[in-house]
N, C-alpha and C. Protein backbone atom coordinates (compact mmCIF):
# COMPACT_ATOMS: atom_id res chain seq x y z
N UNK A 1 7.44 0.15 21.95
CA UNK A 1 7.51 -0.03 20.52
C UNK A 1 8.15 -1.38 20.23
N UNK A 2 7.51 -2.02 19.60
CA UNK A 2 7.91 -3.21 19.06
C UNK A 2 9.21 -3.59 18.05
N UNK A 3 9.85 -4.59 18.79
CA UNK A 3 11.43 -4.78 17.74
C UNK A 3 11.09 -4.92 16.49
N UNK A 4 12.05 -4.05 15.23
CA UNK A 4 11.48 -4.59 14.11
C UNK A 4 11.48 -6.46 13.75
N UNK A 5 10.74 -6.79 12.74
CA UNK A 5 10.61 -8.02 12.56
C UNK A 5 12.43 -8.35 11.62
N UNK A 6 12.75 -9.59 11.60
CA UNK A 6 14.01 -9.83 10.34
C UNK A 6 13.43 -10.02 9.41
N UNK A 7 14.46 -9.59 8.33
CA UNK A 7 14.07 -9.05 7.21
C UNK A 7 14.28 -10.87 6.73
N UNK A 8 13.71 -11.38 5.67
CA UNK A 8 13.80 -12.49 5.17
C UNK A 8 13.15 -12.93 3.67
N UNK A 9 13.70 -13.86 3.08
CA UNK A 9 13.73 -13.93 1.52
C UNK A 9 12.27 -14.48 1.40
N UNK A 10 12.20 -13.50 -0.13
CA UNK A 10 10.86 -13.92 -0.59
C UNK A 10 10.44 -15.51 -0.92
N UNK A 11 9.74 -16.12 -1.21
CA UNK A 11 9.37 -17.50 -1.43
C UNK A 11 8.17 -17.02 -2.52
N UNK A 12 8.79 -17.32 -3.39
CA UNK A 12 7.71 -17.44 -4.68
C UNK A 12 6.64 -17.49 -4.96
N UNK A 13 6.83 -18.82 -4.23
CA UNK A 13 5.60 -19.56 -4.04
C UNK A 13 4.25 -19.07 -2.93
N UNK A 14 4.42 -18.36 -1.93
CA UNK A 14 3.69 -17.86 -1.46
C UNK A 14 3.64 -16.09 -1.76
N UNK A 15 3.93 -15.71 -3.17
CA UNK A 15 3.69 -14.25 -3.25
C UNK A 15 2.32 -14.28 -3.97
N UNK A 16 1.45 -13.32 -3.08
CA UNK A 16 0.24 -12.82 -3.92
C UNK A 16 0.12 -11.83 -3.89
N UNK A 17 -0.97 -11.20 -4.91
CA UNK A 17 -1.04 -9.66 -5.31
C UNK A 17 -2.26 -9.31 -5.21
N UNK A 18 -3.02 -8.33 -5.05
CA UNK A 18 -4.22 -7.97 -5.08
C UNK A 18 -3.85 -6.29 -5.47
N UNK A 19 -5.20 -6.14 -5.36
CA UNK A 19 -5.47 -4.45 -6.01
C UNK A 19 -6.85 -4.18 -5.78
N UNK A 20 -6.95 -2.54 -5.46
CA UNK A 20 -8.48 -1.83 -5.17
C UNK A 20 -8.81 -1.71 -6.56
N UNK A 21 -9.47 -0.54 -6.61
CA UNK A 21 -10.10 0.02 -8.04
C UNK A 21 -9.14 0.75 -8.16
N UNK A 22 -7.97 1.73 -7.99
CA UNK A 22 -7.32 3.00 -8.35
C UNK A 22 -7.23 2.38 -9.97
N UNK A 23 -6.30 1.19 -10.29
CA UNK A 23 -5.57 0.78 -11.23
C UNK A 23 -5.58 -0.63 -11.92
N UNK A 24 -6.98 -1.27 -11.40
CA UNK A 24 -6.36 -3.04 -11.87
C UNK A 24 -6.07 -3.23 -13.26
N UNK A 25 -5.66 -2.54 -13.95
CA UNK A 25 -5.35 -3.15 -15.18
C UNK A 25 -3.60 -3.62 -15.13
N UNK A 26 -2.86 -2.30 -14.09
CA UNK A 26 -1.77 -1.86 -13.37
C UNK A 26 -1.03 -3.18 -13.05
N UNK A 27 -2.25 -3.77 -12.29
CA UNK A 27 -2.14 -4.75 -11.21
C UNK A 27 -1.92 -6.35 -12.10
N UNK A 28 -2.93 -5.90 -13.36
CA UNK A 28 -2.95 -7.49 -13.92
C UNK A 28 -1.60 -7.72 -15.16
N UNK A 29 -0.93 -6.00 -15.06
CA UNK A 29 -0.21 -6.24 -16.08
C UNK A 29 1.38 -6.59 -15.25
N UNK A 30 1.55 -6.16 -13.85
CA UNK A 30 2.48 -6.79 -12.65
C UNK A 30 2.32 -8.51 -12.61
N UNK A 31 0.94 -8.66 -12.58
CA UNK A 31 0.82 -10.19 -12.78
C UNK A 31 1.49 -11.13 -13.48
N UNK A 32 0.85 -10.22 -14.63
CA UNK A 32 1.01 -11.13 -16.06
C UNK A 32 2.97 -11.68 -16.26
N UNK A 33 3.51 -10.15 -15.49
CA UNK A 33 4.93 -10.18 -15.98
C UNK A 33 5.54 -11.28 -14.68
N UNK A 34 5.01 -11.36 -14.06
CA UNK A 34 5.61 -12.04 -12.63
C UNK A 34 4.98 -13.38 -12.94
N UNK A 35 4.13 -14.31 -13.81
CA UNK A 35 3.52 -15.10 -14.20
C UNK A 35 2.63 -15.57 -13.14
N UNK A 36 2.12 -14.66 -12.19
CA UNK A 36 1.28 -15.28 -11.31
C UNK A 36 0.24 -14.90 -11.87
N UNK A 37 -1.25 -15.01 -10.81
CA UNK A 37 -2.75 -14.47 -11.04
C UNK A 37 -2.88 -13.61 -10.01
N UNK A 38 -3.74 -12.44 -10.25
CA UNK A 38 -4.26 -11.57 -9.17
C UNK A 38 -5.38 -11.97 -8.08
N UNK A 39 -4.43 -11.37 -7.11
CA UNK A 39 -5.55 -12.06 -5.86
C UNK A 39 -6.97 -11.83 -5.69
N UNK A 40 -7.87 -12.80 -5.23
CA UNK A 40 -9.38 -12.33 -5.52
C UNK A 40 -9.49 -11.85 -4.12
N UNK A 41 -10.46 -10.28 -4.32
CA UNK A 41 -10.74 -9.59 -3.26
C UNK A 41 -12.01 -8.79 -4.18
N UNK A 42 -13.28 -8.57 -3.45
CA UNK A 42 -14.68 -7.85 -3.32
C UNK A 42 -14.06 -6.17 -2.71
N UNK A 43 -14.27 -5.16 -3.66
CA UNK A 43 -14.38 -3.75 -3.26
C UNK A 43 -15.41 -3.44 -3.79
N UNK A 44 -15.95 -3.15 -2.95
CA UNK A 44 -17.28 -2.58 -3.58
C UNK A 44 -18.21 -1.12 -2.61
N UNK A 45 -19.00 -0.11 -2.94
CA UNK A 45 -19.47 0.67 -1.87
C UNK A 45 -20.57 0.61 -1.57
N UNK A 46 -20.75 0.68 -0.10
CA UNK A 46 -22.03 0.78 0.72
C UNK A 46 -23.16 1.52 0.08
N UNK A 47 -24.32 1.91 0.01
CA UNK A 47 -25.04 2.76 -0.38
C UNK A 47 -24.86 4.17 0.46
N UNK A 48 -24.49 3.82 1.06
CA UNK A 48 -24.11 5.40 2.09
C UNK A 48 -23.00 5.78 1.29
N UNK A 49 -22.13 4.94 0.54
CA UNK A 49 -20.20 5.63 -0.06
C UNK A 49 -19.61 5.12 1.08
N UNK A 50 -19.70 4.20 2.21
CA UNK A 50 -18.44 3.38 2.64
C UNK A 50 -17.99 2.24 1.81
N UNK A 51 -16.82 1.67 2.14
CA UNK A 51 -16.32 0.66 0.94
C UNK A 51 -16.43 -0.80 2.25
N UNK A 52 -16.66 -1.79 1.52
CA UNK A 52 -17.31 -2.78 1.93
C UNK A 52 -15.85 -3.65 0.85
N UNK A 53 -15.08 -3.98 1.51
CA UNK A 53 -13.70 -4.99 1.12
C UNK A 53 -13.70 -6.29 2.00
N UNK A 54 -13.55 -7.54 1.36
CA UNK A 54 -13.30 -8.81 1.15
C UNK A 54 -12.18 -9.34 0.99
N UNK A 55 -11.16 -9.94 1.29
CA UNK A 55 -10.29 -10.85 0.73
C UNK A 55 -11.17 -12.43 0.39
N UNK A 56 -10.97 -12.65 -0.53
CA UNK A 56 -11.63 -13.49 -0.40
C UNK A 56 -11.06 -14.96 -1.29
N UNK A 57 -9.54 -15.46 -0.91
CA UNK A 57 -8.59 -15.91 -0.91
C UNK A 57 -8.03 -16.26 0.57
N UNK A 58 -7.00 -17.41 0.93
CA UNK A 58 -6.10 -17.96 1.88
C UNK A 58 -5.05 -16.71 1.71
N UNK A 59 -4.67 -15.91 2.55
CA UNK A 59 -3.23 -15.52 2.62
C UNK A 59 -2.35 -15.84 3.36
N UNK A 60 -2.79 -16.66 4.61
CA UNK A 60 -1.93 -17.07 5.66
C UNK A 60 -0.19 -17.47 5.30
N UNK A 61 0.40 -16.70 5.99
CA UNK A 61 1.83 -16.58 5.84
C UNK A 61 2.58 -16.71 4.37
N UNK A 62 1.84 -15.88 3.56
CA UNK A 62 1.89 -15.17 2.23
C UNK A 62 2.49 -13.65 1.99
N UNK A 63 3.55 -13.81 1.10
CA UNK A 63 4.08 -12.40 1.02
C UNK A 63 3.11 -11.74 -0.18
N UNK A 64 2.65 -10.69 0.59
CA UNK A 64 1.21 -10.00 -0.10
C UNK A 64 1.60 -8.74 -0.51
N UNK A 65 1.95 -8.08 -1.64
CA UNK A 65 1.53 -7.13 -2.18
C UNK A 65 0.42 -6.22 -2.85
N UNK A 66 -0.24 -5.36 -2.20
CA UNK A 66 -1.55 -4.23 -2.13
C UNK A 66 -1.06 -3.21 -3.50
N UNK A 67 -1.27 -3.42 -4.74
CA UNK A 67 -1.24 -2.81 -5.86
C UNK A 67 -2.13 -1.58 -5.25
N UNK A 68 -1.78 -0.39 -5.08
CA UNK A 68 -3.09 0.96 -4.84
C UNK A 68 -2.72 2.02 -5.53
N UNK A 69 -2.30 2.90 -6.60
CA UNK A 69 -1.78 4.20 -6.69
C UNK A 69 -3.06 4.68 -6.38
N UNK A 70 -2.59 6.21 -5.08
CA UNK A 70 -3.44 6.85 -4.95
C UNK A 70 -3.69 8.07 -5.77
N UNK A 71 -4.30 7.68 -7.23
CA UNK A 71 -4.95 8.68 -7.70
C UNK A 71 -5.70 9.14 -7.92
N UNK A 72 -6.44 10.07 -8.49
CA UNK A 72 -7.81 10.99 -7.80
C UNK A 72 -9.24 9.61 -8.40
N UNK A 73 -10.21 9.53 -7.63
CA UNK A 73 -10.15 10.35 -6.36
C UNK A 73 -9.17 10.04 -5.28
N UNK A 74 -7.70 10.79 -4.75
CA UNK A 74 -7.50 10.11 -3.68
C UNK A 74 -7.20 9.55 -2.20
N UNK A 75 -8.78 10.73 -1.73
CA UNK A 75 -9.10 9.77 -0.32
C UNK A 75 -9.99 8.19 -0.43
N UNK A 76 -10.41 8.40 -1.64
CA UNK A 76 -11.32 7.28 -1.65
C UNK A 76 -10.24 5.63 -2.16
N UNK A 77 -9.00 5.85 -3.07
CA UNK A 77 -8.31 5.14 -2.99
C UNK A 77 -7.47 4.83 -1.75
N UNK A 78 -7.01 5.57 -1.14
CA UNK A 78 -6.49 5.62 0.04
C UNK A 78 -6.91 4.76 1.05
N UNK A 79 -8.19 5.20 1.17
CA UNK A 79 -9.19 4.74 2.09
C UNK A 79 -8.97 2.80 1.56
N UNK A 80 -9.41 2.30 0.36
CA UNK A 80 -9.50 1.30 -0.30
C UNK A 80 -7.81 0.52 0.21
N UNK A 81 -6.78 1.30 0.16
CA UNK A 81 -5.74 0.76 0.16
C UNK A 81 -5.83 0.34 1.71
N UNK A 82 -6.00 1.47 2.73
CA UNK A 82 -5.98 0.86 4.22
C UNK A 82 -6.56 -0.13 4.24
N UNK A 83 -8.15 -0.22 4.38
CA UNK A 83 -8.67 -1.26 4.53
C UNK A 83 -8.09 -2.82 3.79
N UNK A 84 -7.50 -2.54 3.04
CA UNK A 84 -7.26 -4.16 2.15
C UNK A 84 -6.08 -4.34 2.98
N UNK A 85 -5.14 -3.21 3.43
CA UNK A 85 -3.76 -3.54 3.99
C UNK A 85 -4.27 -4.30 5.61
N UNK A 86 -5.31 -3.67 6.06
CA UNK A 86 -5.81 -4.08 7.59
C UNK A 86 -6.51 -5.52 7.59
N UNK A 87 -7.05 -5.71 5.88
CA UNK A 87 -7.94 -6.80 5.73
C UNK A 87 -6.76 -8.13 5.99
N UNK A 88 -5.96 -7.80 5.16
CA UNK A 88 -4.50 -9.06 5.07
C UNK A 88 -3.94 -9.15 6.20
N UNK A 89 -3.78 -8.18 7.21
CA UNK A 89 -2.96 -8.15 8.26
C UNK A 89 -3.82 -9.52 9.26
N UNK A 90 -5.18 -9.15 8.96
CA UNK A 90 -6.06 -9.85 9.83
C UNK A 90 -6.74 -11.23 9.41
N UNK A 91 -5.86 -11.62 7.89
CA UNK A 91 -6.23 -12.82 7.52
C UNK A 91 -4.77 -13.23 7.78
N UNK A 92 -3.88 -13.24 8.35
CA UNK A 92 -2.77 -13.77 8.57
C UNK A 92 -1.43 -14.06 7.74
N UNK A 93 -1.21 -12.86 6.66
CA UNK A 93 -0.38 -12.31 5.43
C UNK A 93 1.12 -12.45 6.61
N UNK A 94 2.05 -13.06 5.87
CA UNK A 94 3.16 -13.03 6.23
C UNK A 94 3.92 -11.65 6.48
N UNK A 95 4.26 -11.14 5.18
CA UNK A 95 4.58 -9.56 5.29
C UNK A 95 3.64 -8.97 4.09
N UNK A 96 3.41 -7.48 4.33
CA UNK A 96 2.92 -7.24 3.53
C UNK A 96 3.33 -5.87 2.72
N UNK A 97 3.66 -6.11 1.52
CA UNK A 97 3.73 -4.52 0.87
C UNK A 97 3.11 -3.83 0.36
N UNK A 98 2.78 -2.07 0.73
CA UNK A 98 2.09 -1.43 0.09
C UNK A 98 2.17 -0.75 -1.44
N UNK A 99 2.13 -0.96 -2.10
CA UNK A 99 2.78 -0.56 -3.48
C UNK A 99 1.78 0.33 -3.78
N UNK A 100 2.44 1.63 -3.83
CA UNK A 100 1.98 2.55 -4.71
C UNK A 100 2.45 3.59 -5.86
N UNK A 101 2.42 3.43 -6.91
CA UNK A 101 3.17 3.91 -8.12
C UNK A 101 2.69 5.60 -7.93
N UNK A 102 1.61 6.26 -7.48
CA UNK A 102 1.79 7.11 -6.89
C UNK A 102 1.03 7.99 -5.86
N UNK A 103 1.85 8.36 -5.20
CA UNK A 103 1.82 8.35 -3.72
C UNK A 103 1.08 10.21 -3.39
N UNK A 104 0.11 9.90 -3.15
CA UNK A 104 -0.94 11.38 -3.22
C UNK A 104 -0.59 11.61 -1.66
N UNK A 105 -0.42 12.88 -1.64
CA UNK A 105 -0.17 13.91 -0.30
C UNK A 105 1.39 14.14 -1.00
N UNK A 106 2.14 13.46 -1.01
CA UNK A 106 3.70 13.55 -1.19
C UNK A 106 3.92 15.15 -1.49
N UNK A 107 3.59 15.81 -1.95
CA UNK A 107 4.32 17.53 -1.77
C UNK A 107 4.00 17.91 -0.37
N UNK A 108 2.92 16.94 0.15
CA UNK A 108 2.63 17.97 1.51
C UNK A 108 3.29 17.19 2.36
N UNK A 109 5.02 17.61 2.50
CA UNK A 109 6.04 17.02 3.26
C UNK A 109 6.64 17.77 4.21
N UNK A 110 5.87 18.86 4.17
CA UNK A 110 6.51 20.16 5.31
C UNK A 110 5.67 20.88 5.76
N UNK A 111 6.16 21.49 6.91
CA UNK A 111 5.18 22.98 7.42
C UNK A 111 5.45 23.80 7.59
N UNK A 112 4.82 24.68 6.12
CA UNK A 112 5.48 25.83 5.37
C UNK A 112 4.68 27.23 5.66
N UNK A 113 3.92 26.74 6.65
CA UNK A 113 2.93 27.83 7.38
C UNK A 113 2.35 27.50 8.79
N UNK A 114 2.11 28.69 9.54
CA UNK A 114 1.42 28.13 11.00
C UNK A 114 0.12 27.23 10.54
N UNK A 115 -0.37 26.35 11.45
CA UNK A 115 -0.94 25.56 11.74
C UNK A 115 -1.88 24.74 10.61
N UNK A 116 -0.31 23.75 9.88
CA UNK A 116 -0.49 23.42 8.60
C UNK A 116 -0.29 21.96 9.01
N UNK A 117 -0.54 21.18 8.52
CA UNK A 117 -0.52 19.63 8.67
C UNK A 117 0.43 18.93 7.79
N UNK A 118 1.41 18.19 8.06
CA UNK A 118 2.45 17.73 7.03
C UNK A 118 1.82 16.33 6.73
N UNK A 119 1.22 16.66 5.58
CA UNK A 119 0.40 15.12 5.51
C UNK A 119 0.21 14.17 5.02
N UNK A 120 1.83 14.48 3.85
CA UNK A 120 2.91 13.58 4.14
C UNK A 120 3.02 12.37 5.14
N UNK A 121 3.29 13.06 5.86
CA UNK A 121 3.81 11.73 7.14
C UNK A 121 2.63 11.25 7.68
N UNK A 122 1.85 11.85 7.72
CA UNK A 122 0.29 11.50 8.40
C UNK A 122 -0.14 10.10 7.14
N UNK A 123 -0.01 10.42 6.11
CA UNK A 123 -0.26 8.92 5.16
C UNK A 123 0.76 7.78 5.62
N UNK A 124 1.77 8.26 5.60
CA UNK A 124 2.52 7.32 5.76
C UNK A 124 2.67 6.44 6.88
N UNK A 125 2.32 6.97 8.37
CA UNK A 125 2.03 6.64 9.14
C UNK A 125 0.72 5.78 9.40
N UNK A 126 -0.29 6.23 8.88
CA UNK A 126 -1.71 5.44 8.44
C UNK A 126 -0.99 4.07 7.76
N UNK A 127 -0.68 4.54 6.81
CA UNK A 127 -0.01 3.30 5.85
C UNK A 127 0.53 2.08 6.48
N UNK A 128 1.46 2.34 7.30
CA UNK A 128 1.97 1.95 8.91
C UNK A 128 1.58 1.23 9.62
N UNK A 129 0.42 1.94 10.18
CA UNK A 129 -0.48 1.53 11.46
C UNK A 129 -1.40 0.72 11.11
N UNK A 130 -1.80 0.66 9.50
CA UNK A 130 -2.82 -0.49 8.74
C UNK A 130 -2.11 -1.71 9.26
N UNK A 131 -0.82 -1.47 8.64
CA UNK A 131 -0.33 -2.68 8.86
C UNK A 131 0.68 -3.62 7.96
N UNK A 132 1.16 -2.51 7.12
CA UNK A 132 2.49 -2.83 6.00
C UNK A 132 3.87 -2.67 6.64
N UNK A 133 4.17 -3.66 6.23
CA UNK A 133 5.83 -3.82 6.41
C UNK A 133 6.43 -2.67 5.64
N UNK A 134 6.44 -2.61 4.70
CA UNK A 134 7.17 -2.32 3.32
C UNK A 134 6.09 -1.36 2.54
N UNK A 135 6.85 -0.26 2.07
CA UNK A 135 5.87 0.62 1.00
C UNK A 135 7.10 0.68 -0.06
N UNK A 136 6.49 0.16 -1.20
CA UNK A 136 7.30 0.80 -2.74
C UNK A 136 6.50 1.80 -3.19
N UNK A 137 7.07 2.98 -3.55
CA UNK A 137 6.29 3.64 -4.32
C UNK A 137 7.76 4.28 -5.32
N UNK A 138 7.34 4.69 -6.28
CA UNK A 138 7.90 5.47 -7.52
C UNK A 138 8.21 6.95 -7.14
N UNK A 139 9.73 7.23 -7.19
CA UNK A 139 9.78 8.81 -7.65
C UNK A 139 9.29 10.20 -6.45
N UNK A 140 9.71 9.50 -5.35
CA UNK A 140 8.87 10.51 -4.23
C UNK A 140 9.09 12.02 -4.63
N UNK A 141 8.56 12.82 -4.40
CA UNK A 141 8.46 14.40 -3.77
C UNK A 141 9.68 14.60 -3.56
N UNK A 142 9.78 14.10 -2.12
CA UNK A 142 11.15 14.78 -1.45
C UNK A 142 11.39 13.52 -0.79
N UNK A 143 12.71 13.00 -0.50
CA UNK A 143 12.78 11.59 0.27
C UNK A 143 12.74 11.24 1.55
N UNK A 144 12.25 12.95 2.47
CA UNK A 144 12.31 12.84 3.68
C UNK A 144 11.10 12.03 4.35
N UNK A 145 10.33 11.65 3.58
CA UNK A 145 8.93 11.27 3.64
C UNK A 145 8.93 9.96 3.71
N UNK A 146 10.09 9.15 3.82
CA UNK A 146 10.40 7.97 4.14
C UNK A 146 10.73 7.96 5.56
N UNK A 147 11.16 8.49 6.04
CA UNK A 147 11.24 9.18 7.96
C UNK A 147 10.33 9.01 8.54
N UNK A 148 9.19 9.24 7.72
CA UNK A 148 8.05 9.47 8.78
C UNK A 148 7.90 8.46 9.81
N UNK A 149 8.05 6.98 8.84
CA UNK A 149 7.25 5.92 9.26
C UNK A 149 8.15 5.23 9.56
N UNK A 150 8.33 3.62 10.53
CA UNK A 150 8.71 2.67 10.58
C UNK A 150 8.86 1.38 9.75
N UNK A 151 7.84 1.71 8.63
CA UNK A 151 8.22 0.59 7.26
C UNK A 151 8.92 1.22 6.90
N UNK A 152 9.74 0.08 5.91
CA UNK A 152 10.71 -0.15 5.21
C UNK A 152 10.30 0.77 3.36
N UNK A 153 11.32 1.47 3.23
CA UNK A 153 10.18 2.11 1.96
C UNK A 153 11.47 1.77 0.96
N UNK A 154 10.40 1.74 -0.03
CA UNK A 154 11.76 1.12 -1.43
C UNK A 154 11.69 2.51 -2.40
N UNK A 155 12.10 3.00 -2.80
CA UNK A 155 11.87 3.88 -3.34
C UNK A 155 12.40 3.77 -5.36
N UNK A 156 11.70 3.74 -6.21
CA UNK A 156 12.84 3.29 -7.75
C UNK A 156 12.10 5.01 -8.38
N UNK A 157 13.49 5.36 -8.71
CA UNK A 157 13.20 6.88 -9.47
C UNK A 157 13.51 6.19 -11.13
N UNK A 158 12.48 6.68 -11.93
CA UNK A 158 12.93 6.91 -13.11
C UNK A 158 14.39 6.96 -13.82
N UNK A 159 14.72 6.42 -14.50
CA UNK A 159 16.37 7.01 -15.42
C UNK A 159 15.81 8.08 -15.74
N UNK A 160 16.64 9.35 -15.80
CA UNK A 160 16.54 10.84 -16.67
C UNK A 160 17.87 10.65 -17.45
């Protein structure tokens, strides 16, 4: 297993953002407030229903944030979020974060019956193995679901 990487300060200047379909309006209104532009990337689906993703932007040693909430449908966002996280890893993204405002599987954080899948950690681990440093997401389930994985997870709960 590989040493983690050091943790090190953002540079402004190389932060970009992109986003699937779950949310870009989400994505352009993160933009707008951060005064950057959203990163250009092609999602689009195969005629069969595979997704056919593009970066189609420089990211090389760019701190990249993946705008995705997985909401319904959401294996098909999911799916959209890996691939863009695997797409950056392999265009040469400095670090990359997965941001998801919300995070689908999250109740299924335990195994609360024989031969049940906690799948929970199974996303998170995917999430992982794509190839994110860092996952923000909003308001988890339960916070054990940050365990699963080896990224770094940020977690911001609501004020009540």
């Amino acid at each position: 297993m590989a040493a983690p990487r050091p943790v090190r300060t953002m540079r402004f200047e190389q932060l970009k953002i992109f986003t699937g379909n779950a949310n870009p309006s989400l994505a352009a209104k993160i933009c707008a407030s951060l005064g950057t532009t959203l990163g250009s990337a092609e999602v689009e689906p195969f005629s069969d229903g595979e997704i056919r993703l593009q970066i189609l932007e420089n990211v090389r040693g760019a701190d990249v944030f993946a705008v995705q909430p997985t909401c319904t449908p959401v294996d098909r966002h999911l799916m959209e979020l890996l691939l863009m996280i695997d797409a950056l890893k392999r265009a040469s993204a400095e670090r990359i974060t997965a941001v998801l405002p919300y995070y689908g599987y999250a109740r299924q954080d335990r195994k609360d019956k024989p031969r049940m899948p906690i799948s929970a950690r199974l996303i998170a681990n995917l999430i992982q193995r794509a190839g994110a440093d860092r996952v923000l997401t909003l308001d988890l389930h339960a916070a054990q679901i940050q365990g699963s994985s080896t990224s770094r997870w940020i977690i911001c709960s609501p004020r009540r």
